[in-house]
N, C-alpha and C. Protein backbone atom coordinates (compact mmCIF):
# COMPACT_ATOMS: atom_id res chain seq x y z
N UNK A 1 125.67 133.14 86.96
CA UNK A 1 126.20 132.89 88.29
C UNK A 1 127.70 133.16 88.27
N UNK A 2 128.37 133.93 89.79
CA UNK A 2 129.54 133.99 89.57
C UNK A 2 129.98 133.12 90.43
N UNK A 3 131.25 132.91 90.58
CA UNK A 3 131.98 131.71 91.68
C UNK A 3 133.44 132.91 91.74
N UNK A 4 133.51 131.82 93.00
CA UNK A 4 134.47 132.37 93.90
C UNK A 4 135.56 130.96 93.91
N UNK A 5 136.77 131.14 93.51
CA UNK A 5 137.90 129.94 93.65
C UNK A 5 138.84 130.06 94.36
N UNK A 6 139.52 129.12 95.07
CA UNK A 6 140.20 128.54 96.00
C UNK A 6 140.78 127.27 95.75
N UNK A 7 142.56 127.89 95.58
CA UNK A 7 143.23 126.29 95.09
C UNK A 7 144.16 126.29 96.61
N UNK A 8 144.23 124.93 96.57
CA UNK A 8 144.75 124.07 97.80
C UNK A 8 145.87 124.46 97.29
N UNK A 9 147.68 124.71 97.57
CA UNK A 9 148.77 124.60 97.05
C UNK A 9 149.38 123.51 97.48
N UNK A 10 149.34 123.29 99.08
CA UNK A 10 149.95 122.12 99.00
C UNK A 10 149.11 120.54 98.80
N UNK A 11 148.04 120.63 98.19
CA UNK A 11 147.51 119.53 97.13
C UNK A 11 147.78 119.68 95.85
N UNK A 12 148.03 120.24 95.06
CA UNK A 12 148.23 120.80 93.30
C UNK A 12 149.70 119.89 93.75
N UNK A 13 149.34 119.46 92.20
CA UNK A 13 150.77 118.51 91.89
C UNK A 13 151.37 119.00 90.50
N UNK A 14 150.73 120.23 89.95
CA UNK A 14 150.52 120.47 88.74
C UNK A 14 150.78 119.58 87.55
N UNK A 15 149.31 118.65 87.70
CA UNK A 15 149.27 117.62 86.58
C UNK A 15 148.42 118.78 85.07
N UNK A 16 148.04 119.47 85.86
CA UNK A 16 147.70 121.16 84.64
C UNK A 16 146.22 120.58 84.31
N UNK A 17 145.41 119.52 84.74
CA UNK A 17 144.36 118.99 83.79
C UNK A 17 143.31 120.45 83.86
N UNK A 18 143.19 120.84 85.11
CA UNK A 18 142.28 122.46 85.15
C UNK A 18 143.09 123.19 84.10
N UNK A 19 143.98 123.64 83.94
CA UNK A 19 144.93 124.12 82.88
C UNK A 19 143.91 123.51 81.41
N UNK A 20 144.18 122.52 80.80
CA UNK A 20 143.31 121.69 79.63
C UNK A 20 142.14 122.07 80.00
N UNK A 21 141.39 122.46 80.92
CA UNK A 21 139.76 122.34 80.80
C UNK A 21 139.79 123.24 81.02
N UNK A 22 139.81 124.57 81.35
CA UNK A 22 139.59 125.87 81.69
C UNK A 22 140.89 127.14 81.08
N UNK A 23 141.70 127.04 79.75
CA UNK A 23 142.62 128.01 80.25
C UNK A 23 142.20 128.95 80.49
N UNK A 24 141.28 129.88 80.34
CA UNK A 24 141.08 131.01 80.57
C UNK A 24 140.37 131.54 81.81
N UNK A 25 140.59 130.33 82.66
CA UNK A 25 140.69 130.18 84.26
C UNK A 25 142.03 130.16 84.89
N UNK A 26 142.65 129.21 84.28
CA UNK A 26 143.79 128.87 85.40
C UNK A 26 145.12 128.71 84.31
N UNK A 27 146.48 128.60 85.26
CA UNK A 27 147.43 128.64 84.64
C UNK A 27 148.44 127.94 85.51
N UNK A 28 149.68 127.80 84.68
CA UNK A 28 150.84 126.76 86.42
C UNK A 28 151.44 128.43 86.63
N UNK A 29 152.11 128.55 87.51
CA UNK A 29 152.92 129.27 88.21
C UNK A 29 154.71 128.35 87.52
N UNK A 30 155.81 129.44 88.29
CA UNK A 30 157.17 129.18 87.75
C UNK A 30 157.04 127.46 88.72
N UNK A 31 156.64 127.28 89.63
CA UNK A 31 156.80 126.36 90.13
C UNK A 31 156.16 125.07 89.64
N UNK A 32 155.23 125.52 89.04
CA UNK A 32 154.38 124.03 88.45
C UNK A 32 152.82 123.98 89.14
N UNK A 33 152.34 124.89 89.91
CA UNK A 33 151.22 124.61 90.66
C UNK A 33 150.46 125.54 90.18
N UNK A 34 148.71 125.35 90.49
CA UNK A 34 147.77 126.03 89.70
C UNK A 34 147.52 126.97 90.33
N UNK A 35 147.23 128.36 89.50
CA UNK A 35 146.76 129.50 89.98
C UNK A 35 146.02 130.08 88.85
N UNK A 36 145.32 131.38 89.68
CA UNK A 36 143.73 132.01 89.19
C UNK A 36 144.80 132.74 87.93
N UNK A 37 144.03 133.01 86.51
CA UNK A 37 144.79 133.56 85.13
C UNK A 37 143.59 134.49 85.19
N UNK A 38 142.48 134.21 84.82
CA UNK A 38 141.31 134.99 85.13
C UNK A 38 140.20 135.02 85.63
N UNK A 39 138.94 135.37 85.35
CA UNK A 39 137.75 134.89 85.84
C UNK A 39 137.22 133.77 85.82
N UNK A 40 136.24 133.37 86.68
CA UNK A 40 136.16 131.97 86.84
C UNK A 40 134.75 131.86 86.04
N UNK A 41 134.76 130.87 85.35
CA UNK A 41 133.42 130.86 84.34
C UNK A 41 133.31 129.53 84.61
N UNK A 42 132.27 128.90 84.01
CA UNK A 42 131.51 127.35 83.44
C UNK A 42 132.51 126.53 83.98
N UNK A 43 133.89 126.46 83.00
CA UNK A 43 134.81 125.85 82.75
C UNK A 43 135.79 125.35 84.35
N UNK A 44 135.60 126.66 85.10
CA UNK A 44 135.84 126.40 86.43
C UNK A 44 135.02 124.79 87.32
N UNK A 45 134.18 125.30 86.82
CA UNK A 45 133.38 123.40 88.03
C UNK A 45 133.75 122.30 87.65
N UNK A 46 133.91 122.52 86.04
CA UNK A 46 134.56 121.18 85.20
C UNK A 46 135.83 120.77 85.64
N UNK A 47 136.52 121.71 85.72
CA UNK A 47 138.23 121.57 86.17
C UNK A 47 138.64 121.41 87.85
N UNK A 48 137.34 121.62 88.41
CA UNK A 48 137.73 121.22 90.00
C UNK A 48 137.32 120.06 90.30
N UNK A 49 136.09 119.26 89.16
CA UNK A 49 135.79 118.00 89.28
C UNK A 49 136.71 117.22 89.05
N UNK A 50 137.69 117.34 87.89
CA UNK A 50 138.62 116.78 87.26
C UNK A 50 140.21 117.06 87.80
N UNK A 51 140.18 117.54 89.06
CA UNK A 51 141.33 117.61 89.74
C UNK A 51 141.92 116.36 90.31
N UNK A 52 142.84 115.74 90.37
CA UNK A 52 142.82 114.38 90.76
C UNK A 52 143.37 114.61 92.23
N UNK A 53 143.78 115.51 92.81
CA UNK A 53 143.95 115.82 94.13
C UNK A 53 142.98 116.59 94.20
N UNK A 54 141.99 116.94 94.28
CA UNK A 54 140.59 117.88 94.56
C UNK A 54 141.59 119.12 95.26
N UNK A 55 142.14 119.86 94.75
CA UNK A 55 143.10 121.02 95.04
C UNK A 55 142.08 122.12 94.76
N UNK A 56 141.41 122.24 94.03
CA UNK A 56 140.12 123.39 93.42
C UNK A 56 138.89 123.27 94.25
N UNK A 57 138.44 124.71 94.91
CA UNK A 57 137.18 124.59 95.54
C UNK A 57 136.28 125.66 94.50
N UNK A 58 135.16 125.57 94.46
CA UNK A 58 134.76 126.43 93.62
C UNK A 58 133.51 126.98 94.86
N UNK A 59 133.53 127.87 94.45
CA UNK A 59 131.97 128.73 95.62
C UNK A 59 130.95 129.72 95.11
N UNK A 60 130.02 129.33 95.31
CA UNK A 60 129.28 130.74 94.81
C UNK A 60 129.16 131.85 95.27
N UNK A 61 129.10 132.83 94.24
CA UNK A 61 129.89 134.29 94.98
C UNK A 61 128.88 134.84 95.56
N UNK A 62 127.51 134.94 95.09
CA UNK A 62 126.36 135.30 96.17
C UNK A 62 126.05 134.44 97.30
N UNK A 63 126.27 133.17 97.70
CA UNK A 63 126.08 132.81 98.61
C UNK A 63 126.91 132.20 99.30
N UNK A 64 127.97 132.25 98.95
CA UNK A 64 128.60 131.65 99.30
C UNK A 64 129.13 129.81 99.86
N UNK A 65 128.35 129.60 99.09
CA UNK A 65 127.97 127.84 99.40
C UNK A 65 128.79 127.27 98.04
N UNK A 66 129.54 125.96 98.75
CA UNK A 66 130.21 125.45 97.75
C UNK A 66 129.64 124.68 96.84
N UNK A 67 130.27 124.95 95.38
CA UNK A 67 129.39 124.34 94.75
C UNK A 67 130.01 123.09 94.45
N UNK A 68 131.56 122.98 94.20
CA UNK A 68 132.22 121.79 94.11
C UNK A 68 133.36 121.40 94.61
């Protein structure tokens, strides 16, 4: 399955925890807030659960229905 991501900016507080659970998803920007580094895998649903501002939407790319 692929997913489709969507970060809130003005929710990201860049506490980085998606950063710890996914790097090879996400990364901070010069400013401190989360953005896409690469493809979104597994590690992506884990890290939008564990957002403490729910700033991460995750979607599925064939249907487009959110998954978290």
């Amino acid at each position: 399955m692929t997913y489709r991501i969507e970060i809130d900016r003005s929710l990201c507080s860049g506490m980085a925890s998606c950063v710890k659970i996914a790097p090879e998803t996400f990364d901070l920007d010069g400013e401190g807030i989360a953005t896409l580094s690469g493809d979104a895998g597994e590690g992506a649903i884990e890290a939008a659960e564990c957002c403490p501002f729910a700033a991460i939407a995750v979607f599925d790319q064939a249907s487009g229905a959110r998954v978290v």
